[in-house]
C-alpha atoms as a PDB file:
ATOM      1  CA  UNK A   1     122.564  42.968 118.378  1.00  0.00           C
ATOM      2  CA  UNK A   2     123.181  46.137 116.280  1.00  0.00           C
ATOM      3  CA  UNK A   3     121.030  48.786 116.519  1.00  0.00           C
ATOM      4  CA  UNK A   4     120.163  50.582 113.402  1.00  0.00           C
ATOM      5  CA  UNK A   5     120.353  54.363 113.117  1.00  0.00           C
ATOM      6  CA  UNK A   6     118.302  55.853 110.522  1.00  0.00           C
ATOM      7  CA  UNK A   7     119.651  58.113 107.908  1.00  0.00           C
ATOM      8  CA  UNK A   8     120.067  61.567 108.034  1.00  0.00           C
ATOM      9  CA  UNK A   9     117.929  63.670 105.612  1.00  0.00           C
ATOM     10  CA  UNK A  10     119.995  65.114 102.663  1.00  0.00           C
ATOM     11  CA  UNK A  11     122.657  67.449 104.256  1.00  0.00           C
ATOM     12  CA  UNK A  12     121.769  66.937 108.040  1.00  0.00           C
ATOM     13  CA  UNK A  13     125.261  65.258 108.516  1.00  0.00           C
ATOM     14  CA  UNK A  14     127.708  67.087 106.419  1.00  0.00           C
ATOM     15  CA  UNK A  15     130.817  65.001 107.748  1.00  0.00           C
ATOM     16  CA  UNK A  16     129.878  61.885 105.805  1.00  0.00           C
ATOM     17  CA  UNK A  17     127.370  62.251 102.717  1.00  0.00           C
ATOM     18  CA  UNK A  18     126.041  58.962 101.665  1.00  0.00           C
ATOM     19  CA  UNK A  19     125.896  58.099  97.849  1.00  0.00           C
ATOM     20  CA  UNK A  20     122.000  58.060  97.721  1.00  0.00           C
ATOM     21  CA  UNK A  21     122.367  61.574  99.848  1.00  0.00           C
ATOM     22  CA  UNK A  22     125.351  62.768  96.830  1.00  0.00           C
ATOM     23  CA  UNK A  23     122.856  61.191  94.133  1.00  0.00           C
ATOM     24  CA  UNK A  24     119.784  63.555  95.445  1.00  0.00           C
ATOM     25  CA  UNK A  25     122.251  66.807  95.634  1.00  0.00           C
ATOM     26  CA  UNK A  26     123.458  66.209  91.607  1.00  0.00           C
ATOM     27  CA  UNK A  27     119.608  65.470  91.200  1.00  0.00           C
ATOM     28  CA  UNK A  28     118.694  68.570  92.482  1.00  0.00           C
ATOM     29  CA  UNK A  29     121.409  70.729  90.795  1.00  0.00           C
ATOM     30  CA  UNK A  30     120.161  69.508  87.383  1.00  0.00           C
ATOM     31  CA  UNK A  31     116.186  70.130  88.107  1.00  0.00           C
ATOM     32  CA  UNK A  32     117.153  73.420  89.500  1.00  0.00           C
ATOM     33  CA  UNK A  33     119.258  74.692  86.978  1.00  0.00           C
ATOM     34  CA  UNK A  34     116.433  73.445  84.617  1.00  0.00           C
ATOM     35  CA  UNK A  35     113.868  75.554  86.173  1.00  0.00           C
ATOM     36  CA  UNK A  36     116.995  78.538  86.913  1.00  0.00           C
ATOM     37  CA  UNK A  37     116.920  78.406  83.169  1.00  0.00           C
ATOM     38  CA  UNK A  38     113.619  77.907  81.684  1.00  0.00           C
ATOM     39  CA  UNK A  39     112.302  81.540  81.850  1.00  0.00           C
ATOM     40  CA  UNK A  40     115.173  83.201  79.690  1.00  0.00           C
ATOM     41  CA  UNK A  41     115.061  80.377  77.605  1.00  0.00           C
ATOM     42  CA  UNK A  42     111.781  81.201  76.605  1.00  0.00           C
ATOM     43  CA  UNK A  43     112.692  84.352  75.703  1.00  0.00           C
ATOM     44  CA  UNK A  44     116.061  83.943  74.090  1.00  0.00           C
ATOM     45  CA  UNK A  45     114.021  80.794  72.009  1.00  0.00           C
ATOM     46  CA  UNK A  46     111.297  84.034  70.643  1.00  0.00           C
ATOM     47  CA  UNK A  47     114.803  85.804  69.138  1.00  0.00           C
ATOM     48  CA  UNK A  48     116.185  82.286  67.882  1.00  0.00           C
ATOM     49  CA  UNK A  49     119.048  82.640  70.819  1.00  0.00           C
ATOM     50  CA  UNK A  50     120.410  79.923  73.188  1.00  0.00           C
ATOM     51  CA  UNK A  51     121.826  79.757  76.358  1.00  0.00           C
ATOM     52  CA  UNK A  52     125.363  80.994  75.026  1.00  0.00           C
ATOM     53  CA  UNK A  53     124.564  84.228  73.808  1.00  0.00           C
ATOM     54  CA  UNK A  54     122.674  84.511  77.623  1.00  0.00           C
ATOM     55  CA  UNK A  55     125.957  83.979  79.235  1.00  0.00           C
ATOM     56  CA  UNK A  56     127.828  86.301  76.734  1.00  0.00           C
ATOM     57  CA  UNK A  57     125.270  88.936  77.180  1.00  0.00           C
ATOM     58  CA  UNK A  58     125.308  88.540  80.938  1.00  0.00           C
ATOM     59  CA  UNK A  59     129.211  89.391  81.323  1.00  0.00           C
ATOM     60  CA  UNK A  60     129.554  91.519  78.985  1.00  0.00           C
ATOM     61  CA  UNK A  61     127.079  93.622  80.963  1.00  0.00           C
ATOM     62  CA  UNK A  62     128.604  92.441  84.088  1.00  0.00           C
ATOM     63  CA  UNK A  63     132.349  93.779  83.112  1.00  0.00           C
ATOM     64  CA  UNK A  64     131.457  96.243  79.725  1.00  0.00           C
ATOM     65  CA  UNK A  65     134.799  96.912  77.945  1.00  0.00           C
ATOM     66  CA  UNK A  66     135.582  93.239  78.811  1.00  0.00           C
ATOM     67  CA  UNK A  67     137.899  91.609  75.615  1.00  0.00           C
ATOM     68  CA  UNK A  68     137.197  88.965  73.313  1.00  0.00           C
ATOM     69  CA  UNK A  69     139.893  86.929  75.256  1.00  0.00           C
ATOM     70  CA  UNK A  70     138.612  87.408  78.516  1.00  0.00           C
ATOM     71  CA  UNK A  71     135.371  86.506  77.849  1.00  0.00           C
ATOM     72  CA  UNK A  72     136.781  83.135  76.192  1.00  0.00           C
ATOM     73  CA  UNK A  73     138.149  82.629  78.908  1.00  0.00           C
ATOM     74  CA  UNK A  74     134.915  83.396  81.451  1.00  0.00           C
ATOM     75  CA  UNK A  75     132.902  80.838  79.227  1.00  0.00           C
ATOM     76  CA  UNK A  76     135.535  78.328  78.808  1.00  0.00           C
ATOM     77  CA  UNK A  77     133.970  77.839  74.598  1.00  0.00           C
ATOM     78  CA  UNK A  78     135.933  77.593  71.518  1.00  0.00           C
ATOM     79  CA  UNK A  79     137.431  80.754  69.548  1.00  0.00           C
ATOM     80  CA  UNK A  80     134.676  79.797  66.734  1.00  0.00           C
ATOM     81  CA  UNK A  81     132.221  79.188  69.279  1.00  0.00           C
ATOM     82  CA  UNK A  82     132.335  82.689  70.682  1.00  0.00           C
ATOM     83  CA  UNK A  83     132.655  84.255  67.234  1.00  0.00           C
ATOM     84  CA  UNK A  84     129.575  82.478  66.319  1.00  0.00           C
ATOM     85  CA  UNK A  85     127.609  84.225  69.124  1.00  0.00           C
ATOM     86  CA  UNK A  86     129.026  87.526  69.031  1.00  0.00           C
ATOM     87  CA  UNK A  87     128.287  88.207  65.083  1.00  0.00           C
ATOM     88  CA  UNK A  88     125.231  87.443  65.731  1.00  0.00           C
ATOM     89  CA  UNK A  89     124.645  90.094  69.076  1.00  0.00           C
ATOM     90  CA  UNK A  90     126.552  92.319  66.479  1.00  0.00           C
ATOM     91  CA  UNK A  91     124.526  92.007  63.787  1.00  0.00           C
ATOM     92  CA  UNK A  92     121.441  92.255  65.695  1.00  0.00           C
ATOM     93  CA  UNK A  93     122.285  95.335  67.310  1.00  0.00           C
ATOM     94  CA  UNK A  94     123.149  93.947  70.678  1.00  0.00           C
ATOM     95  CA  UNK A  95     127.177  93.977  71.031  1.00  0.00           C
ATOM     96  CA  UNK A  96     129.289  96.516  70.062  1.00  0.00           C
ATOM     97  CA  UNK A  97     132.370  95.593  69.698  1.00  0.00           C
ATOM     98  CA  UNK A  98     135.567  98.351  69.821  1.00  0.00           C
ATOM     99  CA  UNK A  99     138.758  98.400  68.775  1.00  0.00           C
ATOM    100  CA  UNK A 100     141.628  98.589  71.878  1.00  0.00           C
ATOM    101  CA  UNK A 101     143.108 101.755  72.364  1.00  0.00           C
ATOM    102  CA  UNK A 102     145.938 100.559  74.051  1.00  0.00           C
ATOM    103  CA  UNK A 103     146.180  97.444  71.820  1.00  0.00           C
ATOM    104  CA  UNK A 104     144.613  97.494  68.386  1.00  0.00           C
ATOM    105  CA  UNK A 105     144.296  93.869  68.292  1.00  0.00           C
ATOM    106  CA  UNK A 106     142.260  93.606  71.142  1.00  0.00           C
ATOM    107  CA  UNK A 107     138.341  93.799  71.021  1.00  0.00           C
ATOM    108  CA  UNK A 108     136.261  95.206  73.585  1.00  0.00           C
ATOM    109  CA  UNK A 109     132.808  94.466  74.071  1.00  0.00           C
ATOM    110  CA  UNK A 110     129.874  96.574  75.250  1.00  0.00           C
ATOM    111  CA  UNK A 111     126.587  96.036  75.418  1.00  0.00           C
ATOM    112  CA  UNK A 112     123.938  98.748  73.498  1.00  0.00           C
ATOM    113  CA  UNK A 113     121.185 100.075  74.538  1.00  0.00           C
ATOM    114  CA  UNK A 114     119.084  97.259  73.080  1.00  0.00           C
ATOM    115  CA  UNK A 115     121.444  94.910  74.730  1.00  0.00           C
ATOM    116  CA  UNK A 116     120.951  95.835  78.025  1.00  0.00           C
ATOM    117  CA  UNK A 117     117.123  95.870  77.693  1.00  0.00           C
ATOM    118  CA  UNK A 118     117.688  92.106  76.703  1.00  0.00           C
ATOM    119  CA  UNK A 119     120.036  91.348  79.547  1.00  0.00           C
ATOM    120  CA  UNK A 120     117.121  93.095  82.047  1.00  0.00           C
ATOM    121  CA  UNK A 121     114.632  90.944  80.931  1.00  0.00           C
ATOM    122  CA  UNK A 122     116.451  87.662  80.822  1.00  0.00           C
ATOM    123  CA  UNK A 123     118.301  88.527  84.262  1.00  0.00           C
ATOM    124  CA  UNK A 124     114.888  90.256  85.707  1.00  0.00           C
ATOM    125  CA  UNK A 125     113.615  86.625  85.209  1.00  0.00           C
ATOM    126  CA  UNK A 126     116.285  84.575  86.794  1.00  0.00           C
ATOM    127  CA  UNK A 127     116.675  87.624  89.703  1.00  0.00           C
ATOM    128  CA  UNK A 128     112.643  86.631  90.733  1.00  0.00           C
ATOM    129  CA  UNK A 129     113.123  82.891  90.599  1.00  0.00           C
ATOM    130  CA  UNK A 130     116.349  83.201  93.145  1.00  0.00           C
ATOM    131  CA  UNK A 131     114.812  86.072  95.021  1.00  0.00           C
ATOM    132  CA  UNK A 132     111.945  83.368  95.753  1.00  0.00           C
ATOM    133  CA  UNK A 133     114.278  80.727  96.302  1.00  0.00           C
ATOM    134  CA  UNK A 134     116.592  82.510  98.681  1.00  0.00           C
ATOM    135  CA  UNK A 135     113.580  83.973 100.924  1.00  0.00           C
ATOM    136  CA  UNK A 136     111.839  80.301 101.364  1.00  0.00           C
ATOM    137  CA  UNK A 137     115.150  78.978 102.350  1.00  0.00           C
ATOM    138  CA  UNK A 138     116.533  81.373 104.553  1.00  0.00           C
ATOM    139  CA  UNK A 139     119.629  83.299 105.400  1.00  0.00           C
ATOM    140  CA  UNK A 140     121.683  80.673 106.588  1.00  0.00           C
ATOM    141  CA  UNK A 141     120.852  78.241 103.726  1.00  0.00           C
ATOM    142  CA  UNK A 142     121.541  80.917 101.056  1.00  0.00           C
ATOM    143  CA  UNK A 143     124.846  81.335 102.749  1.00  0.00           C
ATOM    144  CA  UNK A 144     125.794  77.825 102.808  1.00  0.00           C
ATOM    145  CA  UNK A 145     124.162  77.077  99.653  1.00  0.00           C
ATOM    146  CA  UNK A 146     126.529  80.428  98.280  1.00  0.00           C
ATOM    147  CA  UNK A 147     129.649  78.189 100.177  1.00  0.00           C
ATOM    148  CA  UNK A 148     128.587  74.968  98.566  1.00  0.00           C
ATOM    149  CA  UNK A 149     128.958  76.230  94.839  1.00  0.00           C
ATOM    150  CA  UNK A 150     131.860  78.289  95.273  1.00  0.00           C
ATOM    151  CA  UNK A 151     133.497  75.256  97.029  1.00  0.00           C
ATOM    152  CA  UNK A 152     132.637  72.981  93.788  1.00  0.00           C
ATOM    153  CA  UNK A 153     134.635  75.631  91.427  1.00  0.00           C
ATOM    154  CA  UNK A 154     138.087  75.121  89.966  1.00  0.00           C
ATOM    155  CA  UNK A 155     140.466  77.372  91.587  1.00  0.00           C
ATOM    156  CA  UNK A 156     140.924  79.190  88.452  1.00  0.00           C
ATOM    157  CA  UNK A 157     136.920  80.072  88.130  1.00  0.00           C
ATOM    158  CA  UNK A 158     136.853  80.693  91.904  1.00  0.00           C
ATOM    159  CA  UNK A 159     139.055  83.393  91.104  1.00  0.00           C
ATOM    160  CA  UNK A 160     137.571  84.790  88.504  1.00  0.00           C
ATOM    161  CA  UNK A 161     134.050  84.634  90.107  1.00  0.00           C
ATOM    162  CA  UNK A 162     135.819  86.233  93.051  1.00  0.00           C
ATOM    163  CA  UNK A 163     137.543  88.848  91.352  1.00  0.00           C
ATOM    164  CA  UNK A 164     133.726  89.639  89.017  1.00  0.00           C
ATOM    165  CA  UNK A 165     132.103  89.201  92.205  1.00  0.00           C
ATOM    166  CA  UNK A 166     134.240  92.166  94.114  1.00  0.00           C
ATOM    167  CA  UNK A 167     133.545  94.244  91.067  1.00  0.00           C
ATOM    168  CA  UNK A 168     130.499  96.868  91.808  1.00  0.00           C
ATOM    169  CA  UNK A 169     129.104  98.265  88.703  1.00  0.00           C
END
């Protein structure tokens, strides 16, 4: 006679993960990052922006001076891609973009006053929908929750996150 155990709610047993319990994590990653994203959508959608010129607004805030070719490389988007977004953020008044000092080639990228009211709205948004997140689940869920996507990066992102992540502003 076998007995039959019942199953673990999603994440109680964190040695062996079910597929239906693996199914309901990627379920919830794509309904969160829906709702993570909905509010500076909105906004970005009243300026005729998507979610690319978020990100490139977001790091170029995050690391200002950053260079074209680091920033490809954060986003992981074509050359044309990227160029696409930034004339735009340039044109608008957004971006300003400098020639290197060191290398005249190189562009750096800086975000203008009107840029970083954008990038304080958008982030303002996203900063109250995690703040509310993170307090309903607790301190040791935001940790492991902070362990489980780090742990899902390639090692070449982990670094990078790591090395933007170290960097105080």
């Amino acid at each position: 006679m076998s007995e039959s155990r019942p199953v673990p709610a999603f994440g109680e047993s964190l040695l062996f993960l079910t597929d239906e319990q693996l199914r309901q994590g990627i379920e919830a990653m794509f309904f969160a990052y829906r709702g993570f994203t909905a509010d500076p959508d909105r906004i970005l959608a009243e300026l005729a922006y998507g979610r690319a010129h978020h990100r490139a607004i977001h790091f170029i805030n995050r690391a200002p001076g950053t260079t074209v070719n680091n920033l490809l490389a954060i986003l992981g988007v074509t050359k044309q891609s990227l160029n696409r977004v930034l004339r735009s953020l340039i044109d608008d008044g957004l971006v300003e973009s400098r020639v290197g000092t060191v290398d005249k080639r190189e562009r750096h990228l800086f975000l203008t006053d009107k840029g970083k009211a954008l990038e304080a709205k958008l982030s303002d948004a996203q900063r109250a929908r995690m703040r509310a997140a993170y307090k309903e689940a607790g301190p040791e869920a935001v940790a492991g929750f902070r362990k489980v996507l780090e742990a899902m990066m390639d090692a070449d992102m982990r670094h990078a996150y790591t090395k933007l992540r170290d960097t105080t502003l």
